[in-house]
N, C-alpha and C. Protein backbone atom coordinates (compact mmCIF):
# COMPACT_ATOMS: atom_id res chain seq x y z
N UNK A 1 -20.06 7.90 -30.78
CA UNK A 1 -19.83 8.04 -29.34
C UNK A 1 -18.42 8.57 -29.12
N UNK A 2 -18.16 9.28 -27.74
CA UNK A 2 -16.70 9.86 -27.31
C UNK A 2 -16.12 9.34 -25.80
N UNK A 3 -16.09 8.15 -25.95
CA UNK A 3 -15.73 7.04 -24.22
C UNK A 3 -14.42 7.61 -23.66
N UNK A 4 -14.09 9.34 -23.62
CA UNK A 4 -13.12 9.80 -22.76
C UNK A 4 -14.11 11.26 -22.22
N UNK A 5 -14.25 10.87 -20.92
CA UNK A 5 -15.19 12.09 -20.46
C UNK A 5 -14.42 11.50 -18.90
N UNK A 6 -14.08 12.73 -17.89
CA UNK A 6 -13.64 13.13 -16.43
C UNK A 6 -13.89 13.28 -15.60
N UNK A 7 -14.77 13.00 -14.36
CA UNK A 7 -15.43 13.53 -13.47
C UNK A 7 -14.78 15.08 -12.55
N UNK A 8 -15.30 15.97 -13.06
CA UNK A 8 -14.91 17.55 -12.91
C UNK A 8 -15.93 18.20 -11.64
N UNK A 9 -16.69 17.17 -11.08
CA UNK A 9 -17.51 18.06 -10.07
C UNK A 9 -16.88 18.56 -8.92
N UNK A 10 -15.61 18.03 -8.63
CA UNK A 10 -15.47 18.43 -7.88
C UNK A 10 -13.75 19.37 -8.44
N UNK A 11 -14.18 20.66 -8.94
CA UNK A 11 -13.44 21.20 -9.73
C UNK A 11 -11.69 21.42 -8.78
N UNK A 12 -12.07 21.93 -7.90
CA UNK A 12 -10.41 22.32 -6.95
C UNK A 12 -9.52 20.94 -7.09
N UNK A 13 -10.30 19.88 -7.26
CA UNK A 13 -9.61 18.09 -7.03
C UNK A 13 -9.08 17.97 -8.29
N UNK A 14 -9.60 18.02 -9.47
CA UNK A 14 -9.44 18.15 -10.94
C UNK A 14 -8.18 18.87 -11.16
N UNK A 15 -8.46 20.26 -10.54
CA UNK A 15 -7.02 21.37 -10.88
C UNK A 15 -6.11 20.89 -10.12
N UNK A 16 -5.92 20.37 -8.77
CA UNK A 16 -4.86 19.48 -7.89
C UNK A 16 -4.32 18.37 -8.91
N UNK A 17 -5.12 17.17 -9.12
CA UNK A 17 -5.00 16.30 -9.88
C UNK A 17 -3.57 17.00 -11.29
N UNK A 18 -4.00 17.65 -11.65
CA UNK A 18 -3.49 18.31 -13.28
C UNK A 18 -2.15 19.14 -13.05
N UNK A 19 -2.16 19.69 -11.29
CA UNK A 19 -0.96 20.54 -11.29
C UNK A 19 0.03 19.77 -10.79
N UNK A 20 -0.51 18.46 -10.34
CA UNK A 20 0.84 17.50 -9.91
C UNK A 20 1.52 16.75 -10.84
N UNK A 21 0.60 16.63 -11.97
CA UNK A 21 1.19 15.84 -13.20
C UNK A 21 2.11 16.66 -13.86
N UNK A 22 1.61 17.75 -14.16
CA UNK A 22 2.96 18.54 -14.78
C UNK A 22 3.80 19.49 -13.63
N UNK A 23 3.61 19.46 -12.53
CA UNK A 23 4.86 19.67 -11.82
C UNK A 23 5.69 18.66 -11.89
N UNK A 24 5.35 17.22 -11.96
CA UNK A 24 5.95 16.19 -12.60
C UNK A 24 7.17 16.50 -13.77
N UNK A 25 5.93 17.30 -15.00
CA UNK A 25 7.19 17.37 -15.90
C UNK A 25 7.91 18.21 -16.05
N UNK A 26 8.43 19.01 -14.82
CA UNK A 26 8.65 20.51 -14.85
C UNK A 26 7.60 21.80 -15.43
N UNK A 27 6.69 21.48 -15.55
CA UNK A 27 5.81 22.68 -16.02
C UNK A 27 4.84 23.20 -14.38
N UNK A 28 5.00 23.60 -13.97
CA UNK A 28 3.98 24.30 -12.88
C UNK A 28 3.14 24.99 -13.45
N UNK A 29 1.84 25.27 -12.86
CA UNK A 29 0.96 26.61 -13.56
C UNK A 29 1.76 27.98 -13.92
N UNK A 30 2.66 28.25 -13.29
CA UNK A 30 3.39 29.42 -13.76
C UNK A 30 3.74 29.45 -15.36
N UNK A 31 4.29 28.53 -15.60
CA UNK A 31 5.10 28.00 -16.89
C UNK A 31 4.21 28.30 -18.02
N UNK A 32 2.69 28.28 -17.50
CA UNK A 32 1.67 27.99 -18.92
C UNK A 32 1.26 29.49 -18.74
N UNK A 33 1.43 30.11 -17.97
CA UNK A 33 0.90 31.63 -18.04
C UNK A 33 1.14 32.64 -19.21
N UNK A 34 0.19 32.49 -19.84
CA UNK A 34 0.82 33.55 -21.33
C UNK A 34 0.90 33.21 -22.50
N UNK A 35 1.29 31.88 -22.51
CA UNK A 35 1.54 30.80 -23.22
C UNK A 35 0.44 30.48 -24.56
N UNK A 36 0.61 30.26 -25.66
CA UNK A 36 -0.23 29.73 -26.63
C UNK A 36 -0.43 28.27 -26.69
N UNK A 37 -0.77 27.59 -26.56
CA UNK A 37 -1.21 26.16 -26.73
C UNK A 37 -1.80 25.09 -27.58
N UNK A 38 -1.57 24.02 -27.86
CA UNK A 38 -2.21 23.41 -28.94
C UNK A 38 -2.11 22.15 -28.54
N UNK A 39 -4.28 22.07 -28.43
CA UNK A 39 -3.95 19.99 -27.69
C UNK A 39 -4.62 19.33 -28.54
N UNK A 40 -3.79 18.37 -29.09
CA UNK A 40 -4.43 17.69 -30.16
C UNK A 40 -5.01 16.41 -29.47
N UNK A 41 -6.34 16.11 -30.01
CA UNK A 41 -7.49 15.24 -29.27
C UNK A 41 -7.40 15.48 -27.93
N UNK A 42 -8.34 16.61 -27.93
CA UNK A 42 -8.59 17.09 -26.47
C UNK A 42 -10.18 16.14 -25.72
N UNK A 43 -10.42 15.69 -27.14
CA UNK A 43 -11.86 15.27 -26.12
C UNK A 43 -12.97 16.05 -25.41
N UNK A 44 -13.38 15.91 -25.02
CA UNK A 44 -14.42 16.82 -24.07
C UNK A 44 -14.07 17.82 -22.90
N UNK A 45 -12.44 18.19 -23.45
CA UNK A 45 -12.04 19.53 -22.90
C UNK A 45 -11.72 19.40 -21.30
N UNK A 46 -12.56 18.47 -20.53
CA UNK A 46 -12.44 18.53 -19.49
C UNK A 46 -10.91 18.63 -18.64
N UNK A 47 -9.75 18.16 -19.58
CA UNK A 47 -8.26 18.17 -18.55
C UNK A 47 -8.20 19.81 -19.24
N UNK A 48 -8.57 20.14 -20.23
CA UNK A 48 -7.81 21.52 -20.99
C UNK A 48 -8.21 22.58 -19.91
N UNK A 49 -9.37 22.35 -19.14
CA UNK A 49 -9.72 23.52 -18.53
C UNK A 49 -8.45 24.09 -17.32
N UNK A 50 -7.55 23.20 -16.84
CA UNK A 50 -6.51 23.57 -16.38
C UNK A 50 -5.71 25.08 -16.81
N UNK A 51 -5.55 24.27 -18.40
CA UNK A 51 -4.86 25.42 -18.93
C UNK A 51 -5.55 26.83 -18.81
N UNK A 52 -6.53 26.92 -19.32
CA UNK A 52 -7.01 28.07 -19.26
C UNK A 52 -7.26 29.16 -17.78
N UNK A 53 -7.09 28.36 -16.48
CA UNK A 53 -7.33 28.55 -15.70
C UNK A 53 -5.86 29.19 -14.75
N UNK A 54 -4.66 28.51 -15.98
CA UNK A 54 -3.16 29.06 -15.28
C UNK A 54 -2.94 30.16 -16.19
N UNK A 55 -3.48 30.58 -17.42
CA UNK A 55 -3.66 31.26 -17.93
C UNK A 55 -3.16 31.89 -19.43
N UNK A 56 -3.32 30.25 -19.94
CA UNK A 56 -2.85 29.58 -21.55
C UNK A 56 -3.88 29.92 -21.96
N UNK A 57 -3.87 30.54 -23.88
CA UNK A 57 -4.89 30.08 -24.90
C UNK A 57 -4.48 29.55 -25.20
N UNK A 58 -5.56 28.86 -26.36
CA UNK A 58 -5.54 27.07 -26.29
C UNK A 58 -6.39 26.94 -27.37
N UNK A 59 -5.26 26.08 -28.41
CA UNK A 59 -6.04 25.73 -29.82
C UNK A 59 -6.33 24.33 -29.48
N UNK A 60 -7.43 24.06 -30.30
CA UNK A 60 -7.48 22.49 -30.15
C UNK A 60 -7.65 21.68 -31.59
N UNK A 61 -7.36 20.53 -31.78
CA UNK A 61 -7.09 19.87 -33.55
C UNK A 61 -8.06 18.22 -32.77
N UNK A 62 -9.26 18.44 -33.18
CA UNK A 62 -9.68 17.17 -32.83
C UNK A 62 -11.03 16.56 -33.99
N UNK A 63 -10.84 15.77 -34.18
CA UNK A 63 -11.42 14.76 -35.41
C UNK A 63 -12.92 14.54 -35.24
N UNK A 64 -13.18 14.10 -34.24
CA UNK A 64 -14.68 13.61 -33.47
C UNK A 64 -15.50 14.22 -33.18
N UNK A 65 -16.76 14.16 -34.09
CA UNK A 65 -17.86 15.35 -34.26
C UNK A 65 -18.17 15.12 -32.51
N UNK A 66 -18.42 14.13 -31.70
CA UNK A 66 -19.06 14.06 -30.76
C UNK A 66 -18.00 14.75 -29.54
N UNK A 67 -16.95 14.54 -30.06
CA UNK A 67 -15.84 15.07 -28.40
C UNK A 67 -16.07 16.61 -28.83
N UNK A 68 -15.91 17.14 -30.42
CA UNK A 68 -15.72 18.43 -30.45
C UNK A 68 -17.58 19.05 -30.03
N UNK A 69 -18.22 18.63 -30.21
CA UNK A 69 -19.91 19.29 -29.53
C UNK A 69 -19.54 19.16 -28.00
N UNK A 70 -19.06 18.17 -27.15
CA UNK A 70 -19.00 18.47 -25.74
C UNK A 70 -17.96 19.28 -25.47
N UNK A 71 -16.52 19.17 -26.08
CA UNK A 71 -15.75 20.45 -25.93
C UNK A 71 -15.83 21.73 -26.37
N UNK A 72 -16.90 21.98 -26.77
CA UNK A 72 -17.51 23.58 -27.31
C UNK A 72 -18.85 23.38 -26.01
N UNK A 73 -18.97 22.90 -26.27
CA UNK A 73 -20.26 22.96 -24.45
C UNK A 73 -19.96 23.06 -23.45
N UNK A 74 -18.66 22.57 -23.18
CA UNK A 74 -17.97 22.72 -21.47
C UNK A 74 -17.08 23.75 -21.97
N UNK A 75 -16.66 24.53 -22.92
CA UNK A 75 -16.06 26.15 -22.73
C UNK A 75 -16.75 27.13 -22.73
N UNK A 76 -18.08 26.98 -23.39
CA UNK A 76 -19.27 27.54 -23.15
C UNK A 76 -19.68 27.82 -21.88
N UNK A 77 -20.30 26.66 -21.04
CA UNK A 77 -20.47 26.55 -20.02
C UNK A 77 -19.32 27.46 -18.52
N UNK A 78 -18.33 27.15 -19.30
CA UNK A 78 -17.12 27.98 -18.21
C UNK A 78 -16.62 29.27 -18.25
N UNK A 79 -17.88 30.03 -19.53
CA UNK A 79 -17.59 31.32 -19.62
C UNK A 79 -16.14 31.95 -19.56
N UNK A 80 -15.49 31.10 -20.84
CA UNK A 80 -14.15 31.18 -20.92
C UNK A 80 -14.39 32.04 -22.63
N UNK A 81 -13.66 32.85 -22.75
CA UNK A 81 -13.87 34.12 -23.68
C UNK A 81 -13.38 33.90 -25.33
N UNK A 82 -14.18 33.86 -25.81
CA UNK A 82 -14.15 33.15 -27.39
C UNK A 82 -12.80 33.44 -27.82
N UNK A 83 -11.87 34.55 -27.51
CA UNK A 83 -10.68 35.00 -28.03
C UNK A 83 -9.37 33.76 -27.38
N UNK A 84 -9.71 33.09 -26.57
CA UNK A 84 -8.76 32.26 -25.90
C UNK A 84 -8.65 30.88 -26.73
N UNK A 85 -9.30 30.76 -27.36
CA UNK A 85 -9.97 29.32 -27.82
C UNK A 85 -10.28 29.02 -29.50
N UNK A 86 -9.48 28.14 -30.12
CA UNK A 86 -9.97 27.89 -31.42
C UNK A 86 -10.02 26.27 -31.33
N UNK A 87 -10.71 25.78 -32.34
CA UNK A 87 -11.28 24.35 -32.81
C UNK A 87 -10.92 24.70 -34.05
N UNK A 88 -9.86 23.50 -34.39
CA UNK A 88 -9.91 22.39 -35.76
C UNK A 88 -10.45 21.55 -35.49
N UNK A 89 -11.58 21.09 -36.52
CA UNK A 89 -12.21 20.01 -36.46
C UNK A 89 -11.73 18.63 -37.68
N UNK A 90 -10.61 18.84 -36.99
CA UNK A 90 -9.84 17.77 -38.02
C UNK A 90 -8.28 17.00 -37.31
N UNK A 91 -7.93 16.10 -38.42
CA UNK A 91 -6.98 16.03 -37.69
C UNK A 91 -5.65 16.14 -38.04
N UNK A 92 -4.52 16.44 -36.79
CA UNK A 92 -3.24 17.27 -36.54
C UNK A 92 -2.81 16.97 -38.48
N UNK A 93 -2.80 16.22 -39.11
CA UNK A 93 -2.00 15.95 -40.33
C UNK A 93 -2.47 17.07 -41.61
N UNK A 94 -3.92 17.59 -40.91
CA UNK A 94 -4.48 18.61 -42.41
C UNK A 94 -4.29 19.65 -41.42
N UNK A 95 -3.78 19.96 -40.35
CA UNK A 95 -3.96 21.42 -39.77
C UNK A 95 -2.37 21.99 -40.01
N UNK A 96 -3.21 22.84 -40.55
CA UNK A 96 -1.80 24.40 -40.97
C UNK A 96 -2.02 25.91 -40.41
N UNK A 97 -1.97 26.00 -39.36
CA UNK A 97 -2.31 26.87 -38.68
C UNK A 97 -0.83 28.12 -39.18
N UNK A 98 -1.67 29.87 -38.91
CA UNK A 98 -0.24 30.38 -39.05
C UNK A 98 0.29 31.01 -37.96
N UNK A 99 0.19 30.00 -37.11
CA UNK A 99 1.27 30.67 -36.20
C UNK A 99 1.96 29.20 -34.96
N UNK A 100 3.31 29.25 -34.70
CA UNK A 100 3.77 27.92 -33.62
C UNK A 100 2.93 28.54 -32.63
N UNK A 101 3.48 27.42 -31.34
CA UNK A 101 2.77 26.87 -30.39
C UNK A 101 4.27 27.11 -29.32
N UNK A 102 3.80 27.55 -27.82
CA UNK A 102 5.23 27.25 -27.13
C UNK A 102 5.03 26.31 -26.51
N UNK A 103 3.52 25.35 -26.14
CA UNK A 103 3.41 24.35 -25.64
C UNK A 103 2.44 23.32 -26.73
N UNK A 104 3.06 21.70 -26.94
CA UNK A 104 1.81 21.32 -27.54
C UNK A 104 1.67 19.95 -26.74
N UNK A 105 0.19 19.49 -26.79
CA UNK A 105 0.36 18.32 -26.19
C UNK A 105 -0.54 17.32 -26.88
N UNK A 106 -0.37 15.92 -26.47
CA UNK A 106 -1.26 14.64 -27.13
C UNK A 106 -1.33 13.91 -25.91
N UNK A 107 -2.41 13.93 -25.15
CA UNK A 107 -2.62 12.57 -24.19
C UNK A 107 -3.36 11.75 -24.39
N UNK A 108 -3.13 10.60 -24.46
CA UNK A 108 -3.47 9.25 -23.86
C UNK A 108 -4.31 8.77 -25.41
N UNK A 109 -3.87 9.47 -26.58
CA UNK A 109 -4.49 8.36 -27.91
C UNK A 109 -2.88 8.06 -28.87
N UNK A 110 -1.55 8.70 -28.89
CA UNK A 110 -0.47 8.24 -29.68
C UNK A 110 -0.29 7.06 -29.61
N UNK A 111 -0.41 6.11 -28.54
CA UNK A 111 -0.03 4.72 -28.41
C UNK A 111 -1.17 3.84 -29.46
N UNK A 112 -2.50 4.38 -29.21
CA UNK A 112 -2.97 3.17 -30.33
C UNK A 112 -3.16 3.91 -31.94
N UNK A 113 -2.34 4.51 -32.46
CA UNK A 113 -2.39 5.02 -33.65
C UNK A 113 -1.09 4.40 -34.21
N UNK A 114 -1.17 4.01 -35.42
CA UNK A 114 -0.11 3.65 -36.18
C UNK A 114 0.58 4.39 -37.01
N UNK A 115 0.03 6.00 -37.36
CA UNK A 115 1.20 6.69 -37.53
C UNK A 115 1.52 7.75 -36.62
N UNK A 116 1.88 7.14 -35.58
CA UNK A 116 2.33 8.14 -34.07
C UNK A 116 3.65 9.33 -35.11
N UNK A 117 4.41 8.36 -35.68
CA UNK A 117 5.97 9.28 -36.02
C UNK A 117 5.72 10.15 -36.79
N UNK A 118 4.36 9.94 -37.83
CA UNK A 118 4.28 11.07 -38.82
C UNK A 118 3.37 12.05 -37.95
N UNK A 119 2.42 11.96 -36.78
CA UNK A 119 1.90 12.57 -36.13
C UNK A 119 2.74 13.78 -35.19
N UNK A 120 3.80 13.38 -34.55
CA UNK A 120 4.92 13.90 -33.69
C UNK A 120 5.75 14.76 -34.71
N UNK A 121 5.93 14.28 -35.95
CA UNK A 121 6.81 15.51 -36.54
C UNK A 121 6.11 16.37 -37.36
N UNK A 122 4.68 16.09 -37.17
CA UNK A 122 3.74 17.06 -37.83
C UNK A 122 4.00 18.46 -36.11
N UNK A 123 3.37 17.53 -35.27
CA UNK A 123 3.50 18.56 -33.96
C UNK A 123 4.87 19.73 -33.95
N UNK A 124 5.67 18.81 -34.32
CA UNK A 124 7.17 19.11 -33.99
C UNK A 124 7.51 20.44 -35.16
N UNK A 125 6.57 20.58 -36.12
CA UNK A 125 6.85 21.35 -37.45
C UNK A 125 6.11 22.65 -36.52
N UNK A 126 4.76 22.55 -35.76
CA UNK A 126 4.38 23.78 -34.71
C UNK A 126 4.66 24.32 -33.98
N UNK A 127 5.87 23.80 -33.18
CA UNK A 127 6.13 24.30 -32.18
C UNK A 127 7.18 25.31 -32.25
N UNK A 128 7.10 26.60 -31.63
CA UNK A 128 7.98 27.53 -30.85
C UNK A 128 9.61 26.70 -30.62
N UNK A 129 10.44 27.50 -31.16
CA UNK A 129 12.00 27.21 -31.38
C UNK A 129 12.09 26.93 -29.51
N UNK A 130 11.98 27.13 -28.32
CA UNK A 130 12.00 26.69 -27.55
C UNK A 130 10.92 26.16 -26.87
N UNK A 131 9.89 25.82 -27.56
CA UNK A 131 9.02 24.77 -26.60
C UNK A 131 8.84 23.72 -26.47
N UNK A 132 8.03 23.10 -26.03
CA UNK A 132 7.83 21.70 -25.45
C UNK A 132 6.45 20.74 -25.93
N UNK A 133 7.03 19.66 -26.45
CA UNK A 133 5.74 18.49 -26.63
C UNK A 133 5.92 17.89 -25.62
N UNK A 134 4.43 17.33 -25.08
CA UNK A 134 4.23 16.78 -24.15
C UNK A 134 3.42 15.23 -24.44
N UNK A 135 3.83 13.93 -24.27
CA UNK A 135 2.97 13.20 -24.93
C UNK A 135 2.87 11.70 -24.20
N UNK A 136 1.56 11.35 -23.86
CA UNK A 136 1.30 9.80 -23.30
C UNK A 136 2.22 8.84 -23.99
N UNK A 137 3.37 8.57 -22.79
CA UNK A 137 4.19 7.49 -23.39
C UNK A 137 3.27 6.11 -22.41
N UNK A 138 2.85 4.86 -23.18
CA UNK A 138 2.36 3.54 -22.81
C UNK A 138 3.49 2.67 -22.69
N UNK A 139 4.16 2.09 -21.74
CA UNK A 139 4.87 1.43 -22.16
C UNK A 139 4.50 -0.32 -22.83
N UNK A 140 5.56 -1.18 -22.92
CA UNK A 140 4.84 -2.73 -23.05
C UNK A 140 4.40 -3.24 -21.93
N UNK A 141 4.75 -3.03 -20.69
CA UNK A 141 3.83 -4.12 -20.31
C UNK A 141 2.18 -3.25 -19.84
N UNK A 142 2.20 -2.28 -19.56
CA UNK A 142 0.57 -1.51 -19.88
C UNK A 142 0.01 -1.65 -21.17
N UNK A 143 0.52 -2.01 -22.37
CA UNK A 143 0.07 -2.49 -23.65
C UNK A 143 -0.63 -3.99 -23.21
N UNK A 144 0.32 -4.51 -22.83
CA UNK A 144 0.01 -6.01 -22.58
C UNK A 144 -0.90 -6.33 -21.69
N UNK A 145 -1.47 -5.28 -20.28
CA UNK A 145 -2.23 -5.59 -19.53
C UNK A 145 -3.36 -5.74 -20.13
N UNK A 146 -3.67 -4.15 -21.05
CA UNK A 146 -5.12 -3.79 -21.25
C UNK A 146 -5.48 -4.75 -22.70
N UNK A 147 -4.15 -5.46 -23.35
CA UNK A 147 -4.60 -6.54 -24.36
C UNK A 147 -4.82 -7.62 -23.54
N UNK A 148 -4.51 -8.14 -22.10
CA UNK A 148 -5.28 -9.26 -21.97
C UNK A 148 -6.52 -8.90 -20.93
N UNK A 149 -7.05 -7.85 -20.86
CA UNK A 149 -8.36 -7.28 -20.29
C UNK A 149 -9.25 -7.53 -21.66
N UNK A 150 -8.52 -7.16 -22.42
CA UNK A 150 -9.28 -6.70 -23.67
C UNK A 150 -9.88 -8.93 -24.07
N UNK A 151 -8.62 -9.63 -24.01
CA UNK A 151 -9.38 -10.98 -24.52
C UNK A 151 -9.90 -11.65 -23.35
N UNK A 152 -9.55 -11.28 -22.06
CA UNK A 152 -10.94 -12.01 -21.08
C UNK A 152 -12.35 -11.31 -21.21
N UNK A 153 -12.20 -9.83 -21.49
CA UNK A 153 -13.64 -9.35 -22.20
C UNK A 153 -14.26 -9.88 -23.30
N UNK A 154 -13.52 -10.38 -24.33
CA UNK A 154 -13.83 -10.86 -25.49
C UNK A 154 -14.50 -12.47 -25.28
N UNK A 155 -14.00 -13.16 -24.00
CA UNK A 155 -14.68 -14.21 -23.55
C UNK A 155 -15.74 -14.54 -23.23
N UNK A 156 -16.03 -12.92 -22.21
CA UNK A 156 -17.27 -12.92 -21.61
C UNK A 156 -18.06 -12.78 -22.53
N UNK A 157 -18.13 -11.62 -23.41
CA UNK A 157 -19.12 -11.62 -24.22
C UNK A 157 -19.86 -12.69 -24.98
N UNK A 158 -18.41 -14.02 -25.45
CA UNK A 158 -18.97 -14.67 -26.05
C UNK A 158 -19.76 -15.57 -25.93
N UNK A 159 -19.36 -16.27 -24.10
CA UNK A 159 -20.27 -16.81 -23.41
C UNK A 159 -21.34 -16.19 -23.33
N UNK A 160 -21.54 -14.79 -22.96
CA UNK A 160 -22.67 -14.48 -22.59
C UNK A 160 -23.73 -14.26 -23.26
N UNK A 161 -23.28 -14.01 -24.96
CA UNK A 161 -24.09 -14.22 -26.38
C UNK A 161 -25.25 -13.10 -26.20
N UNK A 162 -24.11 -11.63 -25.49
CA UNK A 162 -25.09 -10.75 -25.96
C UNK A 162 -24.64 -9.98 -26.69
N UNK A 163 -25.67 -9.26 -27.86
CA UNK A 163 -25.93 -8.57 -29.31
C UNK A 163 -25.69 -7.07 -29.30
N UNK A 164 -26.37 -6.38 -28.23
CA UNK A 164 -25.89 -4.57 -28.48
C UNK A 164 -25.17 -4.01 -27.85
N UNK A 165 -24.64 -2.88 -28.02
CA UNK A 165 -23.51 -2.54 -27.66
C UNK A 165 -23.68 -1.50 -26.33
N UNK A 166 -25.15 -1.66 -26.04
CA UNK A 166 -25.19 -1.56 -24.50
C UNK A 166 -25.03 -2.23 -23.78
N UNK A 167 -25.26 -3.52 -24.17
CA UNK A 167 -25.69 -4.78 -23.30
C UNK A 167 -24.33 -4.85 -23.05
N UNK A 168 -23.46 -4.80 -24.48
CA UNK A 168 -21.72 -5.25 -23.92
C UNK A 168 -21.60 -4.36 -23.14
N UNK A 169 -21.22 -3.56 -23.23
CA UNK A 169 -20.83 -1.80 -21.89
C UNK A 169 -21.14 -2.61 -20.14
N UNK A 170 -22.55 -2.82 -20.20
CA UNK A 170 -22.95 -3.28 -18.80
C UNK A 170 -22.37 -4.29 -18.38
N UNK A 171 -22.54 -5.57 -19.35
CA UNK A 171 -21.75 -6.82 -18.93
C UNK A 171 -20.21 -6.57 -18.51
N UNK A 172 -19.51 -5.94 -19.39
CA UNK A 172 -18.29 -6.00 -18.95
C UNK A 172 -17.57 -4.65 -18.11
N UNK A 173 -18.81 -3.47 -18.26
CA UNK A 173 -18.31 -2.49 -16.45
C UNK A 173 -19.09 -3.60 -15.48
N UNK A 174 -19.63 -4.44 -15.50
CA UNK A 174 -19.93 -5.02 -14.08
C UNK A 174 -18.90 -6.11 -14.05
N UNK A 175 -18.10 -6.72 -14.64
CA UNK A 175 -16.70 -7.25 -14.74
C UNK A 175 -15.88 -7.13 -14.22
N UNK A 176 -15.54 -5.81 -14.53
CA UNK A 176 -14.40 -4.99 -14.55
C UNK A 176 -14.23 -4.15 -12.93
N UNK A 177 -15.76 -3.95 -12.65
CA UNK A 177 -15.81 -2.64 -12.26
C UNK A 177 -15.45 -3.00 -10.64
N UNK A 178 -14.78 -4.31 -10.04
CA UNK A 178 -13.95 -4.66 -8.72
C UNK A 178 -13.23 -4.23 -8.93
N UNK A 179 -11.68 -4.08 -9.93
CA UNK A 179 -11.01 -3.71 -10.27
C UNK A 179 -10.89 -2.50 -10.47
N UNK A 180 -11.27 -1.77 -10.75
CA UNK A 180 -11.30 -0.22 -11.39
C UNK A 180 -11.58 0.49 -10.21
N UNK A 181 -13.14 0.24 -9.30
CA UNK A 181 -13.25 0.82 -8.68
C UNK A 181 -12.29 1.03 -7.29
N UNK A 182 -11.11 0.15 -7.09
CA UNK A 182 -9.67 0.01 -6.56
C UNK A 182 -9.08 0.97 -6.94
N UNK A 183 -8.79 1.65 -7.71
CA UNK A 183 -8.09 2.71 -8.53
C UNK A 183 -8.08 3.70 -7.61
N UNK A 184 -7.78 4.30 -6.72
CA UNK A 184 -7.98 5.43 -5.63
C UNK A 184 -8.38 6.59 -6.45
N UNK A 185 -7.52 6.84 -7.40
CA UNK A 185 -7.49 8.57 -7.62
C UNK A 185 -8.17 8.14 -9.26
N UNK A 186 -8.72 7.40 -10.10
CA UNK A 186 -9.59 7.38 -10.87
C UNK A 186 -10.64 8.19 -11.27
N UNK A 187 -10.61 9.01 -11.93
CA UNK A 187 -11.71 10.26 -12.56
C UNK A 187 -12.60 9.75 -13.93
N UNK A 188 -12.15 8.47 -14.38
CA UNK A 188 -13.02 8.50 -15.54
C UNK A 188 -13.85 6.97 -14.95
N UNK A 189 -15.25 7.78 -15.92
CA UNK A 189 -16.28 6.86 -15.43
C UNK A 189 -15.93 5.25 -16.18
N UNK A 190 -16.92 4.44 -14.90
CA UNK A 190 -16.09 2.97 -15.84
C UNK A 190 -16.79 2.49 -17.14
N UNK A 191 -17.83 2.87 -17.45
CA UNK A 191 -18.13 2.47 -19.30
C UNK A 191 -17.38 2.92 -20.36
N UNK A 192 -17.12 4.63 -19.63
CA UNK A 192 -15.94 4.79 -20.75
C UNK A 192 -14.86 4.43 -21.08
N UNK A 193 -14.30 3.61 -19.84
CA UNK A 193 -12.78 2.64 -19.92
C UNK A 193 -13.46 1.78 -20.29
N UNK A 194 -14.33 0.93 -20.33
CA UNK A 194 -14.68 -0.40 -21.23
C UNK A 194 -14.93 0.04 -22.65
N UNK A 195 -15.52 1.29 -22.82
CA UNK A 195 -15.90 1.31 -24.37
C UNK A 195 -14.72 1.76 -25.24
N UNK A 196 -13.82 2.71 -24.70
CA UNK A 196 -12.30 3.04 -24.98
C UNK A 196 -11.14 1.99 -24.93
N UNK A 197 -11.25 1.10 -24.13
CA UNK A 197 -10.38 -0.13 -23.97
C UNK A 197 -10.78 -1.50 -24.27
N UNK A 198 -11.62 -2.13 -24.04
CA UNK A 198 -12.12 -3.03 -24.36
C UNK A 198 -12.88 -3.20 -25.43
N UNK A 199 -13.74 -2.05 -26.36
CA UNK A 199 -14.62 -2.25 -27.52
C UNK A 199 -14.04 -1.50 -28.29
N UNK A 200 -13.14 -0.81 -28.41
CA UNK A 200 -12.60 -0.06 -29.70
C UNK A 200 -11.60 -0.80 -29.92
């Protein structure tokens, strides 16, 4: 399974969403125009389509037979032009690509990996003499929230003494899902935050 998927239907909200975050980090759509790119664990492509749309190619280095089949299906689908776009199907530590990157990025998996530092100076060996890594910093106490989400989930289940790993998904998005569904600007569906946060 791949429990990071976006709700993109409503595409103009998606590209809003994506151009405020990195006007955030000084990057505007201008910035990525031209640009070569490299997003390691992109997942099911759905935030990458930004890039392509300000008008970045865009390598991607991702491990997961299941994220890389939906991220070759949603570039497919977006009739985005085979020359813009490569897949490693592996990960950032065996990829030797020959050529840097002027942008690279890692969102939202460095925090639960334990070799983040050998990961970052693998990135850091790709990149363009003036470009930029971009990367999900978690701090402690967002560590600490989603570890004690994670052991009142671990409660429920045990009371509730159920066996498959559907049954967990339901029990604990119907848990959860007062909470979450509070989230105003929230794009990811809530099983995949239980199966990404709570069961992995």
């Amino acid at each position: 399974i791949f429990p990071v998927h976006y709700d993109i239907s409503d595409f103009a909200l998606h590209l809003c969403r994506r151009e405020k975050l990195f006007c955030l980090l000084g990057l505007p759509p201008v910035a990525w125009t031209g640009k070569k790119v490299l997003e390691v664990g992109p997942g099911g492509g759905e935030n990458s389509l930004a890039f392509f749309s300000w008008g970045s190619d865009v390598d991607f280095v991702e491990p997961n037979p299941t994220a890389q089949r939906d991220l070759v299906e949603l570039i497919s689908r977006s009739d985005i032009w085979n020359d813009r776009w490569r897949l490693f199907p592996g990960k950032i530590e065996s990829y030797t690509p020959n050529r840097t990157y002027d942008i690279i990025l890692a969102e939202g998996f460095l925090s639960g990996v334990e070799n983040r530092k050998t990961r970052i100076r693998k990135m850091m060996s790709l990149l363009h003499d003036k470009g930029v890594i971009i990367v999900t910093c978690i701090d402690e106490i967002s560590c600490l929230m989603d570890l004690l989400k994670r052991a009142v989930g671990s409660q429920l289940l045990r009371k509730a003494k159920v066996n498959t790993f559907d049954e967990k998904v339901a029990l604990l998005s119907q848990a959860f899902s007062s909470h979450l569904t509070s989230l105003q600007h929230a794009s990811r569906p809530i099983e995949d935050w239980v199966m990404d946060t709570l069961l992995f």
